[in-house]
N, C-alpha and C. Protein backbone atom coordinates (compact mmCIF):
# COMPACT_ATOMS: atom_id res chain seq x y z
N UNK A 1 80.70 83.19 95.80
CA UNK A 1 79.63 82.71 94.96
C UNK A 1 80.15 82.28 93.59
N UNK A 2 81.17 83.07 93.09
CA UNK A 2 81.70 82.66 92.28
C UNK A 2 81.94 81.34 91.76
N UNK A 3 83.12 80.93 93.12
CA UNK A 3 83.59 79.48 93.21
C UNK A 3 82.34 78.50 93.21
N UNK A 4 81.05 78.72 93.71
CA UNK A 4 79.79 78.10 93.68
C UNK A 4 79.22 77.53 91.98
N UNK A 5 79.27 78.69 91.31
CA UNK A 5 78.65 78.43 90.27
C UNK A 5 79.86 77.60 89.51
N UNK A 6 80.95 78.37 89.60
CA UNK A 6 81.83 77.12 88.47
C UNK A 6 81.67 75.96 88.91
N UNK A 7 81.32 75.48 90.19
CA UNK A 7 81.42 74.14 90.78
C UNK A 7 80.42 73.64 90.00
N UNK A 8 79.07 74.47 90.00
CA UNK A 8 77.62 73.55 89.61
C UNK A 8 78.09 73.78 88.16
N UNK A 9 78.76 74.64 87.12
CA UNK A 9 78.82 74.47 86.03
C UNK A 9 79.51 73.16 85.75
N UNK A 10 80.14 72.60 86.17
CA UNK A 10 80.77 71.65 85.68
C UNK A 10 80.04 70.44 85.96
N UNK A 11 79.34 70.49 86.41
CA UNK A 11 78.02 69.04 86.39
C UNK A 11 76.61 69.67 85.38
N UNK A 12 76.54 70.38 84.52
CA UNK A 12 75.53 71.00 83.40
C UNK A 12 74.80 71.71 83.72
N UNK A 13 74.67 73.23 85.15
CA UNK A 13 74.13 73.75 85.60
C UNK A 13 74.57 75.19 84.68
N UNK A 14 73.37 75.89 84.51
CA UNK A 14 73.44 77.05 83.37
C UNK A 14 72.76 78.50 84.23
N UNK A 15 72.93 79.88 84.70
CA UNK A 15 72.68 80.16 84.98
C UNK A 15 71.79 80.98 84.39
N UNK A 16 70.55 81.00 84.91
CA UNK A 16 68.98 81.89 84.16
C UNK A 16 68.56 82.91 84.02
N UNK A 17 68.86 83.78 85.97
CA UNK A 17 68.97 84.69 86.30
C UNK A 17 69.53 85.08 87.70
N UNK A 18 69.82 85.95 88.00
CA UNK A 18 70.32 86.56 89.20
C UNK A 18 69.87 87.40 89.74
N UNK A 19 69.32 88.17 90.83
CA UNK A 19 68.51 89.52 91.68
C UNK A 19 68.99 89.38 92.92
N UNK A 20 68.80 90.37 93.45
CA UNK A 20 68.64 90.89 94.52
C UNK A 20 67.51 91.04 95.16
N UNK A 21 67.01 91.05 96.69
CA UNK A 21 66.01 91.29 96.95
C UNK A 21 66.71 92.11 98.44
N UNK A 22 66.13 93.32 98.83
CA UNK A 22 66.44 94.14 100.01
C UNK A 22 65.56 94.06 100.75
N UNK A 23 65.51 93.32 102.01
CA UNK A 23 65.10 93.15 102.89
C UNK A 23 65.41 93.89 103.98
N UNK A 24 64.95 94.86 105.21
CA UNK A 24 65.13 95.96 106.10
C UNK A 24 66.92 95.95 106.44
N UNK A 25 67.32 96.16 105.16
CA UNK A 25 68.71 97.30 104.46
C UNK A 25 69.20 96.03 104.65
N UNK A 26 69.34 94.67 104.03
CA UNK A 26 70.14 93.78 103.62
C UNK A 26 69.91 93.40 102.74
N UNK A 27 70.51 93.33 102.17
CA UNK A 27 70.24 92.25 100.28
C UNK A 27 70.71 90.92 100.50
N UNK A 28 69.71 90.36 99.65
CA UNK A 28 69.53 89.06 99.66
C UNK A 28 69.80 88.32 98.37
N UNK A 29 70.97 87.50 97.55
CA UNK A 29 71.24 87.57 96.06
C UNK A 29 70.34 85.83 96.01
N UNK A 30 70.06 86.12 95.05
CA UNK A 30 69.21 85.07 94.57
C UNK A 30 70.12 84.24 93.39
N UNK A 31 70.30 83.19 92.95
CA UNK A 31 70.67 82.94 91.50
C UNK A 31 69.66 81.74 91.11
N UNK A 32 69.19 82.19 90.07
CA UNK A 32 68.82 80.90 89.43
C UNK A 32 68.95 79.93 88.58
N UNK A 33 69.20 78.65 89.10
CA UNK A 33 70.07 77.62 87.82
C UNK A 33 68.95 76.55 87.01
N UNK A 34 69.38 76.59 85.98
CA UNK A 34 68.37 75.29 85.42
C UNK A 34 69.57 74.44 85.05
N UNK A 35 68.86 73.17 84.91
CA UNK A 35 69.53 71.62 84.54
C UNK A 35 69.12 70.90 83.54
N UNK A 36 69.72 70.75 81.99
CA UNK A 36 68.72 69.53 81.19
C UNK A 36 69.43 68.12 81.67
N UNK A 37 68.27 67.51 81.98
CA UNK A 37 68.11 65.85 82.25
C UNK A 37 68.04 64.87 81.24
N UNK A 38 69.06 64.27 80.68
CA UNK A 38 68.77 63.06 80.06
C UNK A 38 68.27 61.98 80.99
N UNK A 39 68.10 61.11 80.16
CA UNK A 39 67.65 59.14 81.27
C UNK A 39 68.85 58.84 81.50
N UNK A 40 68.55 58.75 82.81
CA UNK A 40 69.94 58.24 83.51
C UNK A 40 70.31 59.20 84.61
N UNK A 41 70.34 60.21 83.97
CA UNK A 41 71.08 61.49 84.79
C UNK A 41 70.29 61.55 86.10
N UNK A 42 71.09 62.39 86.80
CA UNK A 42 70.37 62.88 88.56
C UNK A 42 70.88 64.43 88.27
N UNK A 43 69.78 64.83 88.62
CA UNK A 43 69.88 66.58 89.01
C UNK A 43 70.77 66.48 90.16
N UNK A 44 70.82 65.53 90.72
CA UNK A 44 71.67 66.10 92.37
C UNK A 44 73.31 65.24 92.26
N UNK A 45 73.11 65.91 90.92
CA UNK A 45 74.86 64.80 90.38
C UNK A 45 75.85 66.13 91.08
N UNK A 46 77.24 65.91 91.79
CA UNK A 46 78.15 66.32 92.58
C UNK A 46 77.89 67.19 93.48
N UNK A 47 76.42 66.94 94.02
CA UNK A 47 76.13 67.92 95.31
C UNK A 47 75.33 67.00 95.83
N UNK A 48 75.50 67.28 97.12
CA UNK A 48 74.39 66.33 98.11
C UNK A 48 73.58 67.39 98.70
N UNK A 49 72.51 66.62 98.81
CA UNK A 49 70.98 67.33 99.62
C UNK A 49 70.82 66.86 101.31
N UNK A 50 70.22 67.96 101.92
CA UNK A 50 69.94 68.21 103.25
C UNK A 50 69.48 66.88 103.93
N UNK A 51 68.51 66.48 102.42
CA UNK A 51 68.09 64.69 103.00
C UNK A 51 69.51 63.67 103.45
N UNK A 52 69.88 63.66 102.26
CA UNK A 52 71.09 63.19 101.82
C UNK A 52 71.87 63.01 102.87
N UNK A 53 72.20 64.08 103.17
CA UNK A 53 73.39 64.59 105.00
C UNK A 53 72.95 63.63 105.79
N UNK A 54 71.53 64.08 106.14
CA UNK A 54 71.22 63.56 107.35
C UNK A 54 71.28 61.97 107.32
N UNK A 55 70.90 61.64 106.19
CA UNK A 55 70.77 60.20 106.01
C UNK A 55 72.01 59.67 106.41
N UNK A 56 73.32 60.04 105.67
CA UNK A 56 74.61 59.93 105.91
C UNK A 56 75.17 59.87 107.45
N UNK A 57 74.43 61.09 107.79
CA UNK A 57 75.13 60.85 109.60
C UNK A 57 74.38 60.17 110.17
N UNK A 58 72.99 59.89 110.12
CA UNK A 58 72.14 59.03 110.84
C UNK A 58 72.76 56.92 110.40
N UNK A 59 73.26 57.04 109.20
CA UNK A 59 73.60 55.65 108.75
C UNK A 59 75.13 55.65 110.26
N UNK A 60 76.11 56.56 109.62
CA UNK A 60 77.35 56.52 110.41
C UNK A 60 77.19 56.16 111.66
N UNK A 61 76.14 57.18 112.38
CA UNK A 61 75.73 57.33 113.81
C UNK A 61 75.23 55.83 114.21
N UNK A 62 74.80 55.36 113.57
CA UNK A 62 73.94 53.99 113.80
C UNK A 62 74.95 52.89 113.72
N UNK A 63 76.23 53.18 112.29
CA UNK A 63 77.20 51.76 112.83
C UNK A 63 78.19 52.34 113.89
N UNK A 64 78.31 53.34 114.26
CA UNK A 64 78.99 53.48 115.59
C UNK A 64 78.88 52.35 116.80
N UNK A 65 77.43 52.87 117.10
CA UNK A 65 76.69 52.06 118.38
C UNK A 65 77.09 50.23 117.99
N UNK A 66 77.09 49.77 116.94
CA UNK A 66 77.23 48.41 116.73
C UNK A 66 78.50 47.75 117.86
């Protein structure tokens, strides 16, 4: 997790808070990050989203078949 957060620190991710939650005898760590946004900027600057992926393999997948 470590290696996680320095990653998002270095694109302006600040951490808020952190917990735990125990769920039937497993813990569950939570972290929470905030982001300030100037114009211009993308919150989803050096990480890609679940949309994102799929879009990516569905584009690839599609010039395959060509």
């Amino acid at each position: 997790m470590v290696d996680a957060m320095n990653h998002m620190g270095r694109f302006g991710w600040e951490l808020e808070q952190a917990y735990v939650v125990t769920t039937n005898g497993q813990n569950v760590y939570h972290w929470l990050l905030s982001k300030y946004i100037d114009d211009g900027d993308s919150i989803s600057e050096g990480f890609r989203t679940k949309l994102q992926y799929k879009n990516e393999v569905m584009d690839n997948d599609c010039s395959d078949m060509k």
